[in-house]
PDB file of N, CA and C in Angstrom:
ATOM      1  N   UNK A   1      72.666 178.038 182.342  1.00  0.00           N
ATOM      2  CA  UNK A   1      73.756 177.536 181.532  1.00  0.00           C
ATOM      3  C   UNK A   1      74.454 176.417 182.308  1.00  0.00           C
ATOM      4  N   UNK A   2      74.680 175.050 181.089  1.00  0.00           N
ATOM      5  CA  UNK A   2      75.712 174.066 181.717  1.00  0.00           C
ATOM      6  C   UNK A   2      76.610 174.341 181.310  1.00  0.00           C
ATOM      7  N   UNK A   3      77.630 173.854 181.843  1.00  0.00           N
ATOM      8  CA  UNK A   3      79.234 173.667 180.830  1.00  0.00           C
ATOM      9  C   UNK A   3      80.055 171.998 180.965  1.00  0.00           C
ATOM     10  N   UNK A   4      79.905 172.019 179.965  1.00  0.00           N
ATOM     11  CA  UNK A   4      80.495 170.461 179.718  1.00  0.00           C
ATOM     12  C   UNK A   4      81.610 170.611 178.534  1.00  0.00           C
ATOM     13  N   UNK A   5      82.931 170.139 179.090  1.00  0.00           N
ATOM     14  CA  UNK A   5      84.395 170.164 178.035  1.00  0.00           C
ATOM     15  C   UNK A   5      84.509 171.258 178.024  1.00  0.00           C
ATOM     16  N   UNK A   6      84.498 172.611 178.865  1.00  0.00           N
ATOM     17  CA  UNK A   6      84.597 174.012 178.786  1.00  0.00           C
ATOM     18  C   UNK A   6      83.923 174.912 177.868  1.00  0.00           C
ATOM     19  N   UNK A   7      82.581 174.581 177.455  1.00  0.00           N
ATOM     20  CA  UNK A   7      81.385 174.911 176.528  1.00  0.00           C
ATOM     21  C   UNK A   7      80.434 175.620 177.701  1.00  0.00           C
ATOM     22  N   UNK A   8      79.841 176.751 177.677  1.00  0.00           N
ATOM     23  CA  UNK A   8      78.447 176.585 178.296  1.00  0.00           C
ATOM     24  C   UNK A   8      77.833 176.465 177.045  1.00  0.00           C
ATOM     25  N   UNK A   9      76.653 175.994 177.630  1.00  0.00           N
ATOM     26  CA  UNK A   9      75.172 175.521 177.327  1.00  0.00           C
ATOM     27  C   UNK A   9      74.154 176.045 177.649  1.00  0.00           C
ATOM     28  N   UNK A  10      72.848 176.173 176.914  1.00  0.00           N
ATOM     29  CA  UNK A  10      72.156 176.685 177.277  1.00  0.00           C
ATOM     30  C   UNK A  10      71.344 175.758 177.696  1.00  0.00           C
ATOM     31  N   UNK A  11      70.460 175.671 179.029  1.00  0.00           N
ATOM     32  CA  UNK A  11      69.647 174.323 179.540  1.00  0.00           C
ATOM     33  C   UNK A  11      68.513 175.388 180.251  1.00  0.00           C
ATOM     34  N   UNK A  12      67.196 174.862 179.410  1.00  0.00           N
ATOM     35  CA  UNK A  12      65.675 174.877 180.104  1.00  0.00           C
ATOM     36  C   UNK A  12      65.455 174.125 181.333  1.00  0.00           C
ATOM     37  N   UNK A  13      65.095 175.029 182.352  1.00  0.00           N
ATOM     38  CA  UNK A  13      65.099 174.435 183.792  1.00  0.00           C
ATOM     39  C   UNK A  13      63.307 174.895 184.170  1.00  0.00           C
ATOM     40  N   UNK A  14      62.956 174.044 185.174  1.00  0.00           N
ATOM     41  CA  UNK A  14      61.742 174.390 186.093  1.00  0.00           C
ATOM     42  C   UNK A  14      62.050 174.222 187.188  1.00  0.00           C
ATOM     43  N   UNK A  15      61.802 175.167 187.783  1.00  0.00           N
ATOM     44  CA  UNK A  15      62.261 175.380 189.364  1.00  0.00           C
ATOM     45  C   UNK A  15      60.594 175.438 190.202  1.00  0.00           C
ATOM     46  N   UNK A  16      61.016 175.228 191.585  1.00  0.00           N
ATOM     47  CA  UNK A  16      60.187 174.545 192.670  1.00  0.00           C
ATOM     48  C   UNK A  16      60.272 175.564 193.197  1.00  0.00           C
ATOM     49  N   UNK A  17      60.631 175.508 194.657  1.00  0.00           N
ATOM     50  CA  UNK A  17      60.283 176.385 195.937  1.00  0.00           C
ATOM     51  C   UNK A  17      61.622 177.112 195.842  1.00  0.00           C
ATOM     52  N   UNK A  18      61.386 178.560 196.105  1.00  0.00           N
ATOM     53  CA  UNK A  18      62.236 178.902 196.716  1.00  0.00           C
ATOM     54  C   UNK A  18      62.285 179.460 197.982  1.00  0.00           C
ATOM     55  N   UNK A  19      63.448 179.707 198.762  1.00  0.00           N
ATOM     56  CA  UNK A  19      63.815 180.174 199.919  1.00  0.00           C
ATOM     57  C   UNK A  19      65.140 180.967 199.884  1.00  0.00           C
ATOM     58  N   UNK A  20      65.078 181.837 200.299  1.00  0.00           N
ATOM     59  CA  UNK A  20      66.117 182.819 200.194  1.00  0.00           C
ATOM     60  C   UNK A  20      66.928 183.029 199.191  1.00  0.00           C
ATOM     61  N   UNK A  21      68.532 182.640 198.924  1.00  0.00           N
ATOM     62  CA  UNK A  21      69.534 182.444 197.911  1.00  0.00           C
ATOM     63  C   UNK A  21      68.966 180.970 197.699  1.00  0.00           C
ATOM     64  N   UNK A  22      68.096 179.822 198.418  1.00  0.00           N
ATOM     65  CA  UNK A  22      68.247 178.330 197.244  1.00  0.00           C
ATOM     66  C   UNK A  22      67.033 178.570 196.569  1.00  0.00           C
ATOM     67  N   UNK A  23      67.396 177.317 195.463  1.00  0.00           N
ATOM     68  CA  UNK A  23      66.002 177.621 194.608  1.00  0.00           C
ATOM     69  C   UNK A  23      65.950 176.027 194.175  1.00  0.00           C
ATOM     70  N   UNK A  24      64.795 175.339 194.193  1.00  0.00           N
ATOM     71  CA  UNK A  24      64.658 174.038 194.084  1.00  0.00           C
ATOM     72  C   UNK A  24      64.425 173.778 192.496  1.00  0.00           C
ATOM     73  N   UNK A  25      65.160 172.777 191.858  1.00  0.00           N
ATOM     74  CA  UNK A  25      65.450 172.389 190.454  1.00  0.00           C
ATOM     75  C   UNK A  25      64.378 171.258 190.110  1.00  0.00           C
ATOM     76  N   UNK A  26      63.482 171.413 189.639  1.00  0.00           N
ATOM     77  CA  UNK A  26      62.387 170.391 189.293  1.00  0.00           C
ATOM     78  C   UNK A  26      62.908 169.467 188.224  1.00  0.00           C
ATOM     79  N   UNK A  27      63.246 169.710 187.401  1.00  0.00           N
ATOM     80  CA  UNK A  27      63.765 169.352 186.088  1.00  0.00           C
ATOM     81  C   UNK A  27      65.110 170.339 185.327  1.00  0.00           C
ATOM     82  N   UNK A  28      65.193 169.220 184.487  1.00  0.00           N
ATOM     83  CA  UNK A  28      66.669 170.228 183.454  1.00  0.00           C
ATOM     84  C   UNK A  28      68.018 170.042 183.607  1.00  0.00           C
ATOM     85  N   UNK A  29      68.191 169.527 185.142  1.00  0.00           N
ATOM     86  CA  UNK A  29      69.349 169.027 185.682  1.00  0.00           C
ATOM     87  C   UNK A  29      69.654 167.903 185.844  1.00  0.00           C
ATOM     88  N   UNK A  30      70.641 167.486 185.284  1.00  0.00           N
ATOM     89  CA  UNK A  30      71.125 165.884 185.725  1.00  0.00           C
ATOM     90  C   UNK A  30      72.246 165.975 187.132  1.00  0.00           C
ATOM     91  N   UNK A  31      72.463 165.163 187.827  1.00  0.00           N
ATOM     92  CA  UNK A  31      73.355 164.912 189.037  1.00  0.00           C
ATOM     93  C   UNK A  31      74.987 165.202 188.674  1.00  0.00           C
ATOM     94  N   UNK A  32      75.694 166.360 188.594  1.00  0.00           N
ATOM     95  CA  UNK A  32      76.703 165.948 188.102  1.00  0.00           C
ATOM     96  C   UNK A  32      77.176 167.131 187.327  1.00  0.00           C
ATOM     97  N   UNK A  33      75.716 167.944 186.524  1.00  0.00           N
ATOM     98  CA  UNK A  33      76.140 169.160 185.588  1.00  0.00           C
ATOM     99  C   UNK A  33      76.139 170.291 186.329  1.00  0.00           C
ATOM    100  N   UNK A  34      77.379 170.927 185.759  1.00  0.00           N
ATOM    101  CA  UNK A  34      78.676 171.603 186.502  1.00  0.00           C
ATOM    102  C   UNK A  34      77.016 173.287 185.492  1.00  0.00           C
ATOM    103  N   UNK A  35      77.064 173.678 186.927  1.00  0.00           N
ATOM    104  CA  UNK A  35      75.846 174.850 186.446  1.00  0.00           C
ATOM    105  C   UNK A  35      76.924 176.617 186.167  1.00  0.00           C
ATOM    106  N   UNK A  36      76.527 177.579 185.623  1.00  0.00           N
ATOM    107  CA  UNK A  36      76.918 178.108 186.042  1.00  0.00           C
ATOM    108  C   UNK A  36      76.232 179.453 186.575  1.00  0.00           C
ATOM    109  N   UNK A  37      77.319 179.616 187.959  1.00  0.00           N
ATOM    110  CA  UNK A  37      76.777 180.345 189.649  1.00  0.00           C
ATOM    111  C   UNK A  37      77.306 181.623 189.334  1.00  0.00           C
ATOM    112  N   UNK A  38      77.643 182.250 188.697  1.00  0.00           N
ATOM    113  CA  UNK A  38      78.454 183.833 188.345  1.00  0.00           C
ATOM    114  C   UNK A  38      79.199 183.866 186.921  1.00  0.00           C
ATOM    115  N   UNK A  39      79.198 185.098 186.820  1.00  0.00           N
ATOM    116  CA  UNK A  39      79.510 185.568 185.625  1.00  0.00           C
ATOM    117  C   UNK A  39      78.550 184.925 184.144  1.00  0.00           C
ATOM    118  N   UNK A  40      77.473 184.825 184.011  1.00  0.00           N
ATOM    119  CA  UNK A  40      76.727 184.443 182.913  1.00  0.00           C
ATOM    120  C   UNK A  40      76.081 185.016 182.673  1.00  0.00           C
ATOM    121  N   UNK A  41      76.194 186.580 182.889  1.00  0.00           N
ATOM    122  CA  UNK A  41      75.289 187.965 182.281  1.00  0.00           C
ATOM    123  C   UNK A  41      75.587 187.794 181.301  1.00  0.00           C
ATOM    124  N   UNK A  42      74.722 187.651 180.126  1.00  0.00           N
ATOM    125  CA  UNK A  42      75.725 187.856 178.313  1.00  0.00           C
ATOM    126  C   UNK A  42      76.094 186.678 178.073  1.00  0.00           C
ATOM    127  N   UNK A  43      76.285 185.792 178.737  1.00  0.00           N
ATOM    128  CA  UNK A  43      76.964 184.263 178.078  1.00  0.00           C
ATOM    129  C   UNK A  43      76.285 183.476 177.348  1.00  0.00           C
ATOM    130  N   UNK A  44      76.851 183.490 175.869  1.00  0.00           N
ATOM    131  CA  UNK A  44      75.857 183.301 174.685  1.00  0.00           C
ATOM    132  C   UNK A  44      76.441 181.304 175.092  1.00  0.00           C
ATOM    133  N   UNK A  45      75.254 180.628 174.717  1.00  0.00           N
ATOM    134  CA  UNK A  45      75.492 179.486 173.910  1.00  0.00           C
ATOM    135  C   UNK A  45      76.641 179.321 173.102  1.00  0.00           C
ATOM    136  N   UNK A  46      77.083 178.107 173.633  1.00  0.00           N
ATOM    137  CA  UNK A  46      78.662 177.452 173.132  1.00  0.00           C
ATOM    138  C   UNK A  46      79.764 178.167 173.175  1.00  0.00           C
ATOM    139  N   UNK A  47      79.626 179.224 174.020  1.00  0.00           N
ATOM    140  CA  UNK A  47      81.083 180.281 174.636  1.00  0.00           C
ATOM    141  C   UNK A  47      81.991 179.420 174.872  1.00  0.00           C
ATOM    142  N   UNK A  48      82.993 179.535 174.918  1.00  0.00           N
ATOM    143  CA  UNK A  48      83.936 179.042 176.216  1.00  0.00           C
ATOM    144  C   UNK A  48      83.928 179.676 177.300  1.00  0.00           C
ATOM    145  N   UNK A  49      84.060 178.599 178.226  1.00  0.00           N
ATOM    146  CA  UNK A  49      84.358 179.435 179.871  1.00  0.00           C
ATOM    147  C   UNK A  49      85.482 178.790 180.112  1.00  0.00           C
ATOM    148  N   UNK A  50      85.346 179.344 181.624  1.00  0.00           N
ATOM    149  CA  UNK A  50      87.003 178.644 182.084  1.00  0.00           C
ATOM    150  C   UNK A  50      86.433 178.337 183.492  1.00  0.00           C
ATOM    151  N   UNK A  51      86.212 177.366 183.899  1.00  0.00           N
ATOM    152  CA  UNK A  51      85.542 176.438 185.338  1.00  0.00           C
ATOM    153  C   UNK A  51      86.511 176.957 186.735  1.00  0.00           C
ATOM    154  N   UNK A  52      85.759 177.725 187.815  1.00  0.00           N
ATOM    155  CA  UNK A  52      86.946 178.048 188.908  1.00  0.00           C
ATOM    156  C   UNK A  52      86.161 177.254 190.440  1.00  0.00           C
ATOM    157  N   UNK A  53      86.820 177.114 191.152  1.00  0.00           N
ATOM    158  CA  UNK A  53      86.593 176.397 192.364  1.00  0.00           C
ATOM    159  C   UNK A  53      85.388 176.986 193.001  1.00  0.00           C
ATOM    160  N   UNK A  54      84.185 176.539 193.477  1.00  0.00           N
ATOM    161  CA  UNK A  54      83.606 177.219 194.313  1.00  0.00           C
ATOM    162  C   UNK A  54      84.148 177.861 195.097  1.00  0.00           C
ATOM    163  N   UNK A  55      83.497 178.797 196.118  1.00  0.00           N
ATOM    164  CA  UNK A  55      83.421 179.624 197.173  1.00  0.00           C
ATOM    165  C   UNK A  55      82.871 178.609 198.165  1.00  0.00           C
ATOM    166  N   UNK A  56      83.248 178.652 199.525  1.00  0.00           N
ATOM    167  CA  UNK A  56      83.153 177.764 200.252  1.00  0.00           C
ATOM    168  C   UNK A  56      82.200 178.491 201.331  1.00  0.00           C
ATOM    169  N   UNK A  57      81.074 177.985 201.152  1.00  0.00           N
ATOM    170  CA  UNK A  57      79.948 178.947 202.221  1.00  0.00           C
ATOM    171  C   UNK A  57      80.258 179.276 203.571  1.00  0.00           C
ATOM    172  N   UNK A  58      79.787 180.143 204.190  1.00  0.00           N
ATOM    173  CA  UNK A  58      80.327 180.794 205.452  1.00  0.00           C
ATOM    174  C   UNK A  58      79.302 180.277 206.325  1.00  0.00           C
ATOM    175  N   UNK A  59      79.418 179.923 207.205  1.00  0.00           N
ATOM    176  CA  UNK A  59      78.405 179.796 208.557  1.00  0.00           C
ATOM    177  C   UNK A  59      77.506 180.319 208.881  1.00  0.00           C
ATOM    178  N   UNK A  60      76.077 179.803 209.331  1.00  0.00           N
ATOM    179  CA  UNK A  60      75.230 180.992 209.157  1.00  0.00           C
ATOM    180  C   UNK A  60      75.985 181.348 210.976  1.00  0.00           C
ATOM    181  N   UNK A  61      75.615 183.051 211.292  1.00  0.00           N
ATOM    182  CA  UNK A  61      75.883 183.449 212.314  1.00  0.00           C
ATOM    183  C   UNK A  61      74.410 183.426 213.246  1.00  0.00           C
ATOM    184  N   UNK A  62      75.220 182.856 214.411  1.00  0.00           N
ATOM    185  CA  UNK A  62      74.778 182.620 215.508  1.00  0.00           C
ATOM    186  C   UNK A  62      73.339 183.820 215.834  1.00  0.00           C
ATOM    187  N   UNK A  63      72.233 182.598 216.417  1.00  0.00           N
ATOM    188  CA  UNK A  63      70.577 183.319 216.654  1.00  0.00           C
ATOM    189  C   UNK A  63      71.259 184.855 217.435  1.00  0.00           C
ATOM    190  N   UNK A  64      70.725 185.861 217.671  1.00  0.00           N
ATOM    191  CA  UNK A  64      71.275 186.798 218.298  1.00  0.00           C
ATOM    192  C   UNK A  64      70.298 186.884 219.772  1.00  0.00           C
ATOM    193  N   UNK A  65      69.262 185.973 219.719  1.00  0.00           N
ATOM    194  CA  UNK A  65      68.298 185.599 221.043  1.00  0.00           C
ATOM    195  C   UNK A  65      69.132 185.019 222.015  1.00  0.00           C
ATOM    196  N   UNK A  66      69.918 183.819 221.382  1.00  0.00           N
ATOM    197  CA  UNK A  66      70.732 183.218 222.321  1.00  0.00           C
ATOM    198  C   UNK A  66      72.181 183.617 223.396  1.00  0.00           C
ATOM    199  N   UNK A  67      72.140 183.716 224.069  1.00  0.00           N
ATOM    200  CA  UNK A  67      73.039 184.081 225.566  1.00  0.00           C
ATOM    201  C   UNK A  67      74.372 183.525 225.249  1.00  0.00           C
ATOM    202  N   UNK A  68      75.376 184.466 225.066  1.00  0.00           N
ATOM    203  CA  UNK A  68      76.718 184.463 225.066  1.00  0.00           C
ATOM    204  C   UNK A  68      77.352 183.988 226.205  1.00  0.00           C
ATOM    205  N   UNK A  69      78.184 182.822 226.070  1.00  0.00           N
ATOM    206  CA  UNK A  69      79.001 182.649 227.295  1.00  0.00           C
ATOM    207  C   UNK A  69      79.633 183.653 227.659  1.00  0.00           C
ATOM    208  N   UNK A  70      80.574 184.046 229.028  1.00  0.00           N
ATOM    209  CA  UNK A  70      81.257 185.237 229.402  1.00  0.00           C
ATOM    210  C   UNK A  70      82.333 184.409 229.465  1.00  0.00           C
ATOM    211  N   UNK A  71      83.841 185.037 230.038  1.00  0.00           N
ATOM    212  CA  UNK A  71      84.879 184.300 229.541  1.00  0.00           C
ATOM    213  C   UNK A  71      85.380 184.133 230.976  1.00  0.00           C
ATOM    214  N   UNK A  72      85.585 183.083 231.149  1.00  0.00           N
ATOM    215  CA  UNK A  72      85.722 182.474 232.587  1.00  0.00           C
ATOM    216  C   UNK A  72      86.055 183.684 233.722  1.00  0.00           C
ATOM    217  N   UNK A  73      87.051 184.703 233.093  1.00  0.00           N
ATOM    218  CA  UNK A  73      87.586 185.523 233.859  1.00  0.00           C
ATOM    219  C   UNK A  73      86.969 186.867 233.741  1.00  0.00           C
ATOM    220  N   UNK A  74      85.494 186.986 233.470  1.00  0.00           N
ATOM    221  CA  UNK A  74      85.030 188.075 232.834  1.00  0.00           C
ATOM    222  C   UNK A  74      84.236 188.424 234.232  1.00  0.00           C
ATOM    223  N   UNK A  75      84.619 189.632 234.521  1.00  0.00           N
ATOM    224  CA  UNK A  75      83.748 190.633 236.095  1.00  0.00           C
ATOM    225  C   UNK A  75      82.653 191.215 235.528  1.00  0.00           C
ATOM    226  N   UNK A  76      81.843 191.647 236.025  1.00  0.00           N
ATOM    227  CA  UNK A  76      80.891 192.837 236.054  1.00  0.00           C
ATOM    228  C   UNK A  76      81.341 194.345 236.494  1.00  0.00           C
ATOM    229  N   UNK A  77      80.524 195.145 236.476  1.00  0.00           N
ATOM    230  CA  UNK A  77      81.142 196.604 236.623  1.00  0.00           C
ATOM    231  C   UNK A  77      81.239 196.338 238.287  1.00  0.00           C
ATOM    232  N   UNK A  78      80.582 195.761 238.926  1.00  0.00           N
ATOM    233  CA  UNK A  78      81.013 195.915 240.370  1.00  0.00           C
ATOM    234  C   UNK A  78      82.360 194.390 240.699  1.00  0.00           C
ATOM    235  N   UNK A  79      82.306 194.165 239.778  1.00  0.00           N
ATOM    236  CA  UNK A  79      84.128 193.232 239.764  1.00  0.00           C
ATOM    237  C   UNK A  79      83.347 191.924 240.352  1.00  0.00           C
ATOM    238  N   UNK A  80      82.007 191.412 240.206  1.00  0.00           N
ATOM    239  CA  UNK A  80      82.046 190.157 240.556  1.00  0.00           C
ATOM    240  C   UNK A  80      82.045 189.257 239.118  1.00  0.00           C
ATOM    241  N   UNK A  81      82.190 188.072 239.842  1.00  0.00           N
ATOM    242  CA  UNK A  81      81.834 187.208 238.774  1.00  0.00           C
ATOM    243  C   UNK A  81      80.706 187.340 237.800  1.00  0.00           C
ATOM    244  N   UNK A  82      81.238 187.692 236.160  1.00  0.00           N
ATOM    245  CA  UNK A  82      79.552 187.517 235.292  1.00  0.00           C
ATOM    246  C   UNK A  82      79.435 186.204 235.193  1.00  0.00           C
ATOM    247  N   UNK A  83      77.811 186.003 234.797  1.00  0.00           N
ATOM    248  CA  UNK A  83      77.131 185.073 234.092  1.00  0.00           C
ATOM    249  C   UNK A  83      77.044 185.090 233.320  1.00  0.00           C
ATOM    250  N   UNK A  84      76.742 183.533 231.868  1.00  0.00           N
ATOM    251  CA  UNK A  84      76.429 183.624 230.859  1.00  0.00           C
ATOM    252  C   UNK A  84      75.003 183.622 230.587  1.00  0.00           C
ATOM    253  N   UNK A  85      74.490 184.884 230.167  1.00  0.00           N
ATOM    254  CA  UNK A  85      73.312 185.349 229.487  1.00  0.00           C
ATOM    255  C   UNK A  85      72.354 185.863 230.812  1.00  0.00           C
ATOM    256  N   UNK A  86      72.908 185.717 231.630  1.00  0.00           N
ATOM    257  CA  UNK A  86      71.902 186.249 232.877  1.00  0.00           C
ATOM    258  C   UNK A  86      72.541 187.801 233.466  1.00  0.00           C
ATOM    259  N   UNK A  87      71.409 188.362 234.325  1.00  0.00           N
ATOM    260  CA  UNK A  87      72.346 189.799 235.105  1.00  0.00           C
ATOM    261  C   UNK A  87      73.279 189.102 236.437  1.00  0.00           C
ATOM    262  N   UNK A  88      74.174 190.220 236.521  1.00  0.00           N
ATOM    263  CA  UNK A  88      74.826 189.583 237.853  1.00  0.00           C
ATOM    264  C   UNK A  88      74.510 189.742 238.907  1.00  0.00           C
TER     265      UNK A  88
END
């Protein structure tokens, strides 16, 4: 579904590759049409909706392979200086 002037629409799409949550839009979409991302279980053709701000994506979190800095003032159990990502 598009929505244009607070209408959804119903729009035939072909989709490409996907990967995880994206999904690649082959056709159906023009640059610009406002899609809709939630709430369109049941949403018949020429409803009204009411348009709300995206959600602003979160960061992906950090590889968990990669070595945490320690915090300048951070000891080991025998009180020396730690390292980041190494033993002490």
């Amino acid at each position: 579904m598009v929505v244009k002037d607070g209408v959804a629409r119903e729009r035939r799409i072909s989709v490409g590759v996907r990967q995880g949550a994206r999904v690649q839009i082959i056709s159906g979409l023009q640059e610009g049409d406002q899609v809709v991302m939630s709430g369109g279980l049941g949403l018949e053709d020429k409803a009204k909706v009411a348009v709300q701000a995206p959600k602003v994506e979160e960061e992906e979190p950090a590889d968990e392979d990669e070595p945490k800095a320690a915090p300048k003032d951070a000891k080991d159990a025998k009180g020396k200086d730690a390292k980041a990502g190494g033993k002490p």
